[in-house]
C-alpha atoms as a PDB file:
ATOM      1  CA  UNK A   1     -26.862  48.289 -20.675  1.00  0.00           C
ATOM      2  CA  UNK A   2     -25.221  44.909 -22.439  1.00  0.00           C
ATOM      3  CA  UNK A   3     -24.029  42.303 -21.202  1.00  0.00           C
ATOM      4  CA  UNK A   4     -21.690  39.902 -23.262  1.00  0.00           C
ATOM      5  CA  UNK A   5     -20.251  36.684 -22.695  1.00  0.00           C
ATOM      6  CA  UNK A   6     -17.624  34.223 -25.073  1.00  0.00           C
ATOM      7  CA  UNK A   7     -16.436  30.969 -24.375  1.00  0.00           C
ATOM      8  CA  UNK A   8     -13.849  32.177 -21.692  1.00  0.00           C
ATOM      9  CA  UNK A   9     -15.247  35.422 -20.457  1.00  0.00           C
ATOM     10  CA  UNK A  10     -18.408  37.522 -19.091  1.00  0.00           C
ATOM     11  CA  UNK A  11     -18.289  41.254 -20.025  1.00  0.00           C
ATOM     12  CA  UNK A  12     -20.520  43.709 -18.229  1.00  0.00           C
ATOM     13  CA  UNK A  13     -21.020  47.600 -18.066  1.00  0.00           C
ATOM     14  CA  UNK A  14     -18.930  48.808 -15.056  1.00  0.00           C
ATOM     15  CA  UNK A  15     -21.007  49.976 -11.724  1.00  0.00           C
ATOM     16  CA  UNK A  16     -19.645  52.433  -8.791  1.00  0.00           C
ATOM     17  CA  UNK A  17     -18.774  49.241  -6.896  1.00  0.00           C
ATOM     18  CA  UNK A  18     -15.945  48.443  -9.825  1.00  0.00           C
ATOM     19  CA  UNK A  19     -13.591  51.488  -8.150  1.00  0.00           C
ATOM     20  CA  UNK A  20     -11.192  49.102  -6.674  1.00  0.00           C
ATOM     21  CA  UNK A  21     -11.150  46.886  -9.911  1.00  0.00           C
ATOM     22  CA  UNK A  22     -10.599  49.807 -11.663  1.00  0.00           C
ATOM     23  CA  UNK A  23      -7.907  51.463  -9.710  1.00  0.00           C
ATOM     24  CA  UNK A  24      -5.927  48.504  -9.802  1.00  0.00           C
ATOM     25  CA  UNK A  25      -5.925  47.636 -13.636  1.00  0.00           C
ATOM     26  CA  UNK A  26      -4.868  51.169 -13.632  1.00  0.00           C
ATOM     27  CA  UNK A  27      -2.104  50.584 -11.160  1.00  0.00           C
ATOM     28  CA  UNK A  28      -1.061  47.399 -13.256  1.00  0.00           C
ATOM     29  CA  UNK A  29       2.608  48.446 -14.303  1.00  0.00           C
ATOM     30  CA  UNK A  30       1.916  46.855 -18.192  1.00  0.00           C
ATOM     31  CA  UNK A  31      -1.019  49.017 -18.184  1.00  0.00           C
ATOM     32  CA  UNK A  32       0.911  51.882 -16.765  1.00  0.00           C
ATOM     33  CA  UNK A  33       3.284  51.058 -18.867  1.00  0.00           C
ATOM     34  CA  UNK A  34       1.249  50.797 -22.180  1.00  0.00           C
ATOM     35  CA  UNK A  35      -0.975  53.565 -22.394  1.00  0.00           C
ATOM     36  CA  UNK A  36      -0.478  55.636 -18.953  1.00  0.00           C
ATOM     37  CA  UNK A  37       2.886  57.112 -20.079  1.00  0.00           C
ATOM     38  CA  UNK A  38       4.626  55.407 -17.402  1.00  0.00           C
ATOM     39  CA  UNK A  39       2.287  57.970 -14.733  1.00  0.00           C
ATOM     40  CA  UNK A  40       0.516  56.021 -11.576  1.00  0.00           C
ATOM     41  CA  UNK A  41      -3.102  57.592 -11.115  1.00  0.00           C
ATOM     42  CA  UNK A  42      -3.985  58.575  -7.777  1.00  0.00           C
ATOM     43  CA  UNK A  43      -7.279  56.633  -6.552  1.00  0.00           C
ATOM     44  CA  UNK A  44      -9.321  59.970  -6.990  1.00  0.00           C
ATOM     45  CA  UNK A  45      -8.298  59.831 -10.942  1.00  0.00           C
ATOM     46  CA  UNK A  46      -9.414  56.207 -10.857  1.00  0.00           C
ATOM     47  CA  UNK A  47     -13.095  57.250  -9.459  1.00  0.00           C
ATOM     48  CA  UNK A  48     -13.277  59.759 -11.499  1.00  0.00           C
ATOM     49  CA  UNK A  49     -12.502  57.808 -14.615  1.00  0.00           C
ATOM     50  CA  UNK A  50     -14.756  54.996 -13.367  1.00  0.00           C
ATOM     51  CA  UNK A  51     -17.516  57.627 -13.488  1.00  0.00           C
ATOM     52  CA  UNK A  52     -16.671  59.053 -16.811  1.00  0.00           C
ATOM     53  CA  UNK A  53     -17.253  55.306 -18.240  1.00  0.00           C
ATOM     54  CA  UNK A  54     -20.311  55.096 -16.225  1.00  0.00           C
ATOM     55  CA  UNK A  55     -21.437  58.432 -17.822  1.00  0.00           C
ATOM     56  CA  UNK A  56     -20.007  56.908 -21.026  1.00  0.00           C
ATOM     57  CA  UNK A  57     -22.724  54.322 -21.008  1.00  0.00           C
ATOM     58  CA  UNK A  58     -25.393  55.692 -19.810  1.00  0.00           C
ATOM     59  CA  UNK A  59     -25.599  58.808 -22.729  1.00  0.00           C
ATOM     60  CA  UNK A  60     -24.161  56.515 -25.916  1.00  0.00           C
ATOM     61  CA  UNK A  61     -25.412  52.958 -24.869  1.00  0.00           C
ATOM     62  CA  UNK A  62     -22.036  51.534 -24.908  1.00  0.00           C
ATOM     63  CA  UNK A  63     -18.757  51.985 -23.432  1.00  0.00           C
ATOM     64  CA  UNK A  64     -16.216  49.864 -22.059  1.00  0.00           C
ATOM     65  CA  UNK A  65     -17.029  46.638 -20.202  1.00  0.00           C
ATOM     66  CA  UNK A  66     -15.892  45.037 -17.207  1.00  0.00           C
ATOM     67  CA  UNK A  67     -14.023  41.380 -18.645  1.00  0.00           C
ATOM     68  CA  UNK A  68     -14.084  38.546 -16.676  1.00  0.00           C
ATOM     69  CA  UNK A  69     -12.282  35.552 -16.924  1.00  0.00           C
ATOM     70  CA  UNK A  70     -14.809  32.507 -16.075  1.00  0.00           C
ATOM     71  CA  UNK A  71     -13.745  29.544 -13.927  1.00  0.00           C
ATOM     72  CA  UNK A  72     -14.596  25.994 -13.480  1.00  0.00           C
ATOM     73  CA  UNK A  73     -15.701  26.660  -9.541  1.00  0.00           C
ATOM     74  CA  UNK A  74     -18.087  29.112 -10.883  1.00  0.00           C
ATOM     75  CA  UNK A  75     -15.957  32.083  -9.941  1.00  0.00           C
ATOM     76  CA  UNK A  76     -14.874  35.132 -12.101  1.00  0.00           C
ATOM     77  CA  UNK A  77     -11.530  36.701 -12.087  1.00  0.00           C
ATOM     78  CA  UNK A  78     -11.191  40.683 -13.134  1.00  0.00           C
ATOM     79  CA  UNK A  79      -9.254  40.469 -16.238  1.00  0.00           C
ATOM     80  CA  UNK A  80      -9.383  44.501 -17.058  1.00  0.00           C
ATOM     81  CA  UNK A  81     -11.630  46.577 -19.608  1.00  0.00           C
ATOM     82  CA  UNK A  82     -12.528  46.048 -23.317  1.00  0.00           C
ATOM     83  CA  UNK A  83     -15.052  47.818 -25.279  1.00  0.00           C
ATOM     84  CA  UNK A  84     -16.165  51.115 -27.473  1.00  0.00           C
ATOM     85  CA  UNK A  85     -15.332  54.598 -26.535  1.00  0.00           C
ATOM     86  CA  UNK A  86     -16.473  57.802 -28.776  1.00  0.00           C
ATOM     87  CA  UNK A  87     -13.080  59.660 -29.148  1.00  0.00           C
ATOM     88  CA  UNK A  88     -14.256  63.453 -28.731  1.00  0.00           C
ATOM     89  CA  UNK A  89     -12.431  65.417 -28.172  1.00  0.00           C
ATOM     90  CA  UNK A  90      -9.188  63.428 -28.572  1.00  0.00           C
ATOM     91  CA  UNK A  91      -9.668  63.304 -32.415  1.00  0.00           C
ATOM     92  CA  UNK A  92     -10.696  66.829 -33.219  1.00  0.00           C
ATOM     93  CA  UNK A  93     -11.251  65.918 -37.070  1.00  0.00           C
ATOM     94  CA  UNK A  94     -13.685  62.903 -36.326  1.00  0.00           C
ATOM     95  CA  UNK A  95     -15.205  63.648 -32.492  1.00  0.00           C
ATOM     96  CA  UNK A  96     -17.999  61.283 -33.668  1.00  0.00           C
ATOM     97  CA  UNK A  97     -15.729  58.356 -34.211  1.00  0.00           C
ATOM     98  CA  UNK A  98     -15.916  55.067 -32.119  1.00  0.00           C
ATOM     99  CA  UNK A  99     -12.847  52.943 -31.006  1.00  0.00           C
ATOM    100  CA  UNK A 100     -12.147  49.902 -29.723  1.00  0.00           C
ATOM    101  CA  UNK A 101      -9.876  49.818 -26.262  1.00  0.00           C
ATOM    102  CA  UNK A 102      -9.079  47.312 -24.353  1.00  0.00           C
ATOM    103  CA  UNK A 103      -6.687  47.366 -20.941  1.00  0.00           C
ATOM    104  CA  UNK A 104      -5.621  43.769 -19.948  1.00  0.00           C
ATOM    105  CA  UNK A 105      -4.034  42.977 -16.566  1.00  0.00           C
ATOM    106  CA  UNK A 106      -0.925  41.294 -16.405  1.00  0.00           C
ATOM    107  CA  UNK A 107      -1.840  38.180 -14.535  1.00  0.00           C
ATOM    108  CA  UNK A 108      -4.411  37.772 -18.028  1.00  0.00           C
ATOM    109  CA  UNK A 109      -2.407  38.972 -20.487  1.00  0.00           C
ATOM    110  CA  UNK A 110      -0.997  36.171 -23.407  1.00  0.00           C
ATOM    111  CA  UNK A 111      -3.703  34.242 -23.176  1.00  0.00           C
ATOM    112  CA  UNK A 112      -5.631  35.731 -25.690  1.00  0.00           C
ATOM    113  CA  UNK A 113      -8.480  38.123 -23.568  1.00  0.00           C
ATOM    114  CA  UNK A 114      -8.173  40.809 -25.150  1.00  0.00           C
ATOM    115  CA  UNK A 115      -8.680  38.986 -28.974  1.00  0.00           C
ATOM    116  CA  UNK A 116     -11.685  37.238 -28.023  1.00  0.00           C
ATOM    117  CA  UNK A 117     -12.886  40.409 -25.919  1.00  0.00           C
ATOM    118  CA  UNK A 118     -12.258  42.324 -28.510  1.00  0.00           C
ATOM    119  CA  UNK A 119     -14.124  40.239 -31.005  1.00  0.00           C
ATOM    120  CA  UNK A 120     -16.988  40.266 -29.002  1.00  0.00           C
ATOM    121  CA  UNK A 121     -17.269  44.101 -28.975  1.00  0.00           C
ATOM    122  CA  UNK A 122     -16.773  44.667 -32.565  1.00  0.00           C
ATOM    123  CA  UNK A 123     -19.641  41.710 -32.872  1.00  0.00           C
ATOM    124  CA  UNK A 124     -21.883  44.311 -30.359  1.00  0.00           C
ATOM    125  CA  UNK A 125     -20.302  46.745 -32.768  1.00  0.00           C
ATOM    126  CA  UNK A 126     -21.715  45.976 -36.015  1.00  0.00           C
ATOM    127  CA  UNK A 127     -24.731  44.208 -35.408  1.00  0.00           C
ATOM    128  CA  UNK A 128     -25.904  45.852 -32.629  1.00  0.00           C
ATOM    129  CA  UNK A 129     -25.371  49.686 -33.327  1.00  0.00           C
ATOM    130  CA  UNK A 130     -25.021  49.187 -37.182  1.00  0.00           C
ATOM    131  CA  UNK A 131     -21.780  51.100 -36.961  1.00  0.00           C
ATOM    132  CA  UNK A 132     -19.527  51.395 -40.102  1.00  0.00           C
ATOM    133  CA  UNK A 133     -16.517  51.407 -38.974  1.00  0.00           C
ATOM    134  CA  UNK A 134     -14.711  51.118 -35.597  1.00  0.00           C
ATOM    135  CA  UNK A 135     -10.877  52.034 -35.439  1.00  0.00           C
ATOM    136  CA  UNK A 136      -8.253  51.648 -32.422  1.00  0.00           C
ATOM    137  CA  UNK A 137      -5.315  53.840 -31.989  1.00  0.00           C
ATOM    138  CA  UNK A 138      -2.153  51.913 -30.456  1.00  0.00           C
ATOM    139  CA  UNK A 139       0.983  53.639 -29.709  1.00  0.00           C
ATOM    140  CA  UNK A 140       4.438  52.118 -31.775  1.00  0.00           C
ATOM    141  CA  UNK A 141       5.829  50.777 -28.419  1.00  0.00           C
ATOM    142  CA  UNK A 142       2.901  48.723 -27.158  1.00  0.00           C
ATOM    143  CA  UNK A 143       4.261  45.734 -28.729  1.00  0.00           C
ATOM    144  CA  UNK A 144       1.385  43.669 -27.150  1.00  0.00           C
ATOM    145  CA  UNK A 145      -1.337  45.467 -28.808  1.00  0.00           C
ATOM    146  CA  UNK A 146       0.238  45.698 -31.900  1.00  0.00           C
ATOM    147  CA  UNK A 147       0.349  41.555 -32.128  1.00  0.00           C
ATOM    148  CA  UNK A 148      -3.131  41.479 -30.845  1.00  0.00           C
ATOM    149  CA  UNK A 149      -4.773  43.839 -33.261  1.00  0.00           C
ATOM    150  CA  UNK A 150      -5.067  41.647 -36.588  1.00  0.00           C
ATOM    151  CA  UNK A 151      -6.656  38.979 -33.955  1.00  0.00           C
ATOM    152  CA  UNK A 152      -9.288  41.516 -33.331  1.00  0.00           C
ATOM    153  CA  UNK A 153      -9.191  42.127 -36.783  1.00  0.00           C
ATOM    154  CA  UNK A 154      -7.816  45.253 -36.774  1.00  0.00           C
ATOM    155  CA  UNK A 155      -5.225  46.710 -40.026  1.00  0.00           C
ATOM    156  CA  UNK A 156      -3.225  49.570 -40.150  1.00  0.00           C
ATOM    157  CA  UNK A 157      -4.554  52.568 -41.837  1.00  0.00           C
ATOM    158  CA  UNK A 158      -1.895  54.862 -41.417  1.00  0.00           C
ATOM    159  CA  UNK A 159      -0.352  57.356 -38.280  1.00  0.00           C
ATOM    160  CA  UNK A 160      -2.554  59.563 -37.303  1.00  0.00           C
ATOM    161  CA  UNK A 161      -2.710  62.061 -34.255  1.00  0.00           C
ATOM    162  CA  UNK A 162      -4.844  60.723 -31.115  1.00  0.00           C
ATOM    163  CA  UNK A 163      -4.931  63.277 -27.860  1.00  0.00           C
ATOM    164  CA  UNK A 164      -1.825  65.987 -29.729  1.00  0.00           C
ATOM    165  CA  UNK A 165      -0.035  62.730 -29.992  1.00  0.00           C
ATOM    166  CA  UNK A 166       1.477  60.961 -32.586  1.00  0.00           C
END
Protein backbone atom coordinates (compact mmCIF):
# COMPACT_ATOMS: atom_id res chain seq x y z
CA UNK A 1 0.00 0.00 0.00
CA UNK A 2 1.11 3.88 -0.98
CA UNK A 3 2.07 6.26 0.79
CA UNK A 4 2.00 9.98 -0.50
CA UNK A 5 3.19 13.10 0.74
CA UNK A 6 2.95 17.12 -0.81
CA UNK A 7 4.35 20.08 0.53
CA UNK A 8 1.69 20.39 3.39
CA UNK A 9 0.49 16.88 3.91
CA UNK A 10 1.35 12.98 4.44
CA UNK A 11 -1.33 10.61 3.02
CA UNK A 12 -1.38 6.98 4.06
CA UNK A 13 -3.70 3.85 3.59
CA UNK A 14 -5.98 3.75 6.70
CA UNK A 15 -5.22 0.82 9.45
CA UNK A 16 -7.85 -0.64 12.19
CA UNK A 17 -6.24 1.81 14.63
CA UNK A 18 -7.79 4.90 12.34
CA UNK A 19 -11.56 3.96 13.92
CA UNK A 20 -11.62 6.95 16.09
CA UNK A 21 -10.18 9.24 13.25
CA UNK A 22 -12.63 7.92 11.21
CA UNK A 23 -15.68 8.13 13.32
CA UNK A 24 -15.08 11.58 13.97
CA UNK A 25 -14.55 13.02 10.35
CA UNK A 26 -17.76 11.22 10.03
CA UNK A 27 -19.30 12.96 12.97
CA UNK A 28 -17.90 16.37 11.54
CA UNK A 29 -21.30 18.31 10.97
CA UNK A 30 -19.77 19.81 7.28
CA UNK A 31 -19.14 16.30 6.51
CA UNK A 32 -22.49 15.26 7.80
CA UNK A 33 -23.68 17.89 6.25
CA UNK A 34 -22.09 17.42 2.72
CA UNK A 35 -22.40 14.01 1.76
CA UNK A 36 -24.12 12.14 4.91
CA UNK A 37 -27.59 13.59 4.14
CA UNK A 38 -27.62 15.40 7.28
CA UNK A 39 -27.65 11.43 9.14
CA UNK A 40 -24.96 10.95 12.22
CA UNK A 41 -23.42 7.31 11.86
CA UNK A 42 -23.39 5.30 14.84
CA UNK A 43 -19.65 4.21 15.78
CA UNK A 44 -20.48 0.56 14.54
CA UNK A 45 -21.20 2.19 10.87
CA UNK A 46 -17.89 4.00 11.29
CA UNK A 47 -15.92 0.49 11.91
CA UNK A 48 -17.56 -0.98 9.53
CA UNK A 49 -16.84 1.59 6.89
CA UNK A 50 -13.24 1.81 8.14
CA UNK A 51 -13.07 -1.89 7.21
CA UNK A 52 -14.73 -1.62 3.90
CA UNK A 53 -11.75 0.95 2.94
CA UNK A 54 -9.35 -1.38 4.44
CA UNK A 55 -10.87 -4.16 2.23
CA UNK A 56 -10.92 -1.44 -0.46
CA UNK A 57 -7.16 -1.43 -0.51
CA UNK A 58 -6.16 -4.45 0.03
CA UNK A 59 -8.22 -6.17 -3.29
CA UNK A 60 -7.73 -2.90 -5.85
CA UNK A 61 -4.35 -1.44 -4.52
CA UNK A 62 -5.81 1.85 -3.81
CA UNK A 63 -8.47 3.41 -1.91
CA UNK A 64 -8.81 6.33 0.15
CA UNK A 65 -5.96 7.67 2.29
CA UNK A 66 -5.62 8.93 5.62
CA UNK A 67 -4.47 13.09 5.04
CA UNK A 68 -2.44 14.64 7.35
CA UNK A 69 -1.68 18.02 7.83
CA UNK A 70 2.27 18.30 8.68
CA UNK A 71 3.59 20.66 11.37
CA UNK A 72 6.66 22.51 12.17
CA UNK A 73 7.08 20.45 15.74
CA UNK A 74 7.09 17.40 13.70
CA UNK A 75 3.51 16.52 14.54
CA UNK A 76 0.58 15.55 12.18
CA UNK A 77 -2.92 16.68 12.51
CA UNK A 78 -5.93 14.30 10.98
CA UNK A 79 -7.25 16.42 8.29
CA UNK A 80 -9.95 13.65 6.89
CA UNK A 81 -9.81 11.22 3.75
CA UNK A 82 -8.87 11.78 0.05
CA UNK A 83 -8.30 9.25 -2.52
CA UNK A 84 -9.82 6.63 -5.31
CA UNK A 85 -12.81 4.52 -4.75
CA UNK A 86 -14.24 1.96 -7.58
CA UNK A 87 -17.98 3.00 -7.66
CA UNK A 88 -19.74 -0.57 -7.98
CA UNK A 89 -22.41 -0.85 -7.42
CA UNK A 90 -23.39 2.82 -7.00
CA UNK A 91 -23.03 3.41 -10.81
CA UNK A 92 -24.74 0.39 -12.27
CA UNK A 93 -23.78 1.49 -15.99
CA UNK A 94 -19.92 1.83 -15.23
CA UNK A 95 -19.26 -0.54 -11.83
CA UNK A 96 -15.63 -0.48 -13.10
CA UNK A 97 -15.27 3.23 -12.85
CA UNK A 98 -12.82 4.99 -10.37
CA UNK A 99 -13.55 8.32 -8.48
CA UNK A 100 -11.93 10.67 -6.69
CA UNK A 101 -13.45 11.52 -2.93
CA UNK A 102 -12.26 13.42 -0.58
CA UNK A 103 -13.96 14.26 3.13
CA UNK A 104 -12.22 17.31 4.78
CA UNK A 105 -12.76 18.22 8.46
CA UNK A 106 -13.84 21.47 9.35
CA UNK A 107 -11.00 22.66 11.47
CA UNK A 108 -8.92 21.97 7.71
CA UNK A 109 -11.25 22.99 5.46
CA UNK A 110 -10.39 26.55 3.23
CA UNK A 111 -7.10 26.05 3.29
CA UNK A 112 -6.78 24.24 0.31
CA UNK A 113 -6.33 20.17 1.59
CA UNK A 114 -8.44 18.82 -0.29
CA UNK A 115 -6.89 20.59 -3.85
CA UNK A 116 -3.49 19.60 -3.16
CA UNK A 117 -4.77 16.10 -1.75
CA UNK A 118 -6.59 15.72 -4.45
CA UNK A 119 -3.86 16.48 -6.89
CA UNK A 120 -1.76 14.11 -5.40
CA UNK A 121 -4.21 11.19 -5.96
CA UNK A 122 -5.03 11.89 -9.47
CA UNK A 123 -0.92 12.13 -9.81
CA UNK A 124 -1.04 8.24 -8.09
CA UNK A 125 -3.91 8.09 -10.53
CA UNK A 126 -2.42 8.38 -13.82
CA UNK A 127 0.99 7.48 -13.47
CA UNK A 128 0.76 4.93 -11.17
CA UNK A 129 -2.29 2.72 -12.31
CA UNK A 130 -2.27 4.13 -15.95
CA UNK A 131 -5.93 4.91 -15.48
CA UNK A 132 -7.83 6.88 -18.23
CA UNK A 133 -9.99 8.65 -16.64
CA UNK A 134 -11.03 9.35 -13.01
CA UNK A 135 -14.43 11.24 -12.37
CA UNK A 136 -16.00 12.63 -8.94
CA UNK A 137 -19.63 12.95 -8.35
CA UNK A 138 -20.56 16.12 -6.07
CA UNK A 139 -24.01 16.84 -5.08
CA UNK A 140 -25.49 20.68 -6.32
CA UNK A 141 -25.51 21.85 -2.63
CA UNK A 142 -21.95 21.07 -1.58
CA UNK A 143 -20.90 24.44 -2.47
CA UNK A 144 -17.36 23.63 -1.10
CA UNK A 145 -16.67 20.88 -3.42
CA UNK A 146 -18.03 22.44 -6.21
CA UNK A 147 -15.25 25.50 -5.83
CA UNK A 148 -12.66 22.94 -5.13
CA UNK A 149 -13.15 20.69 -8.09
CA UNK A 150 -11.48 22.76 -11.08
CA UNK A 151 -8.44 23.02 -8.38
CA UNK A 152 -8.28 19.32 -8.56
CA UNK A 153 -8.84 19.69 -12.00
CA UNK A 154 -11.99 18.39 -12.21
CA UNK A 155 -14.93 19.79 -15.18
CA UNK A 156 -18.36 19.13 -15.38
CA UNK A 157 -19.50 16.48 -17.67
CA UNK A 158 -23.00 16.55 -17.15
CA UNK A 159 -25.77 15.14 -14.19
CA UNK A 160 -25.69 11.89 -13.91
CA UNK A 161 -27.24 9.36 -11.31
CA UNK A 162 -24.71 8.20 -8.40
CA UNK A 163 -26.35 5.63 -5.60
CA UNK A 164 -30.50 6.20 -7.30
CA UNK A 165 -29.55 9.77 -6.81
CA UNK A 166 -29.47 12.59 -8.85
Amino acid sequence: MHMLETPRLILRPPSRSDELLLHGLRTDPLVVNAVGEGVYPTIEQSKAELLRLINHWQLNGFGLWMVFIKNDDQTKKFAGTCGLMCSGQNLPDDPNNVELEYYIHRHASGNGIAGEGGRAALQFAFEYLALEKVTAFIRTTNERALRAAPKVGLFYIGDRFYNKIK
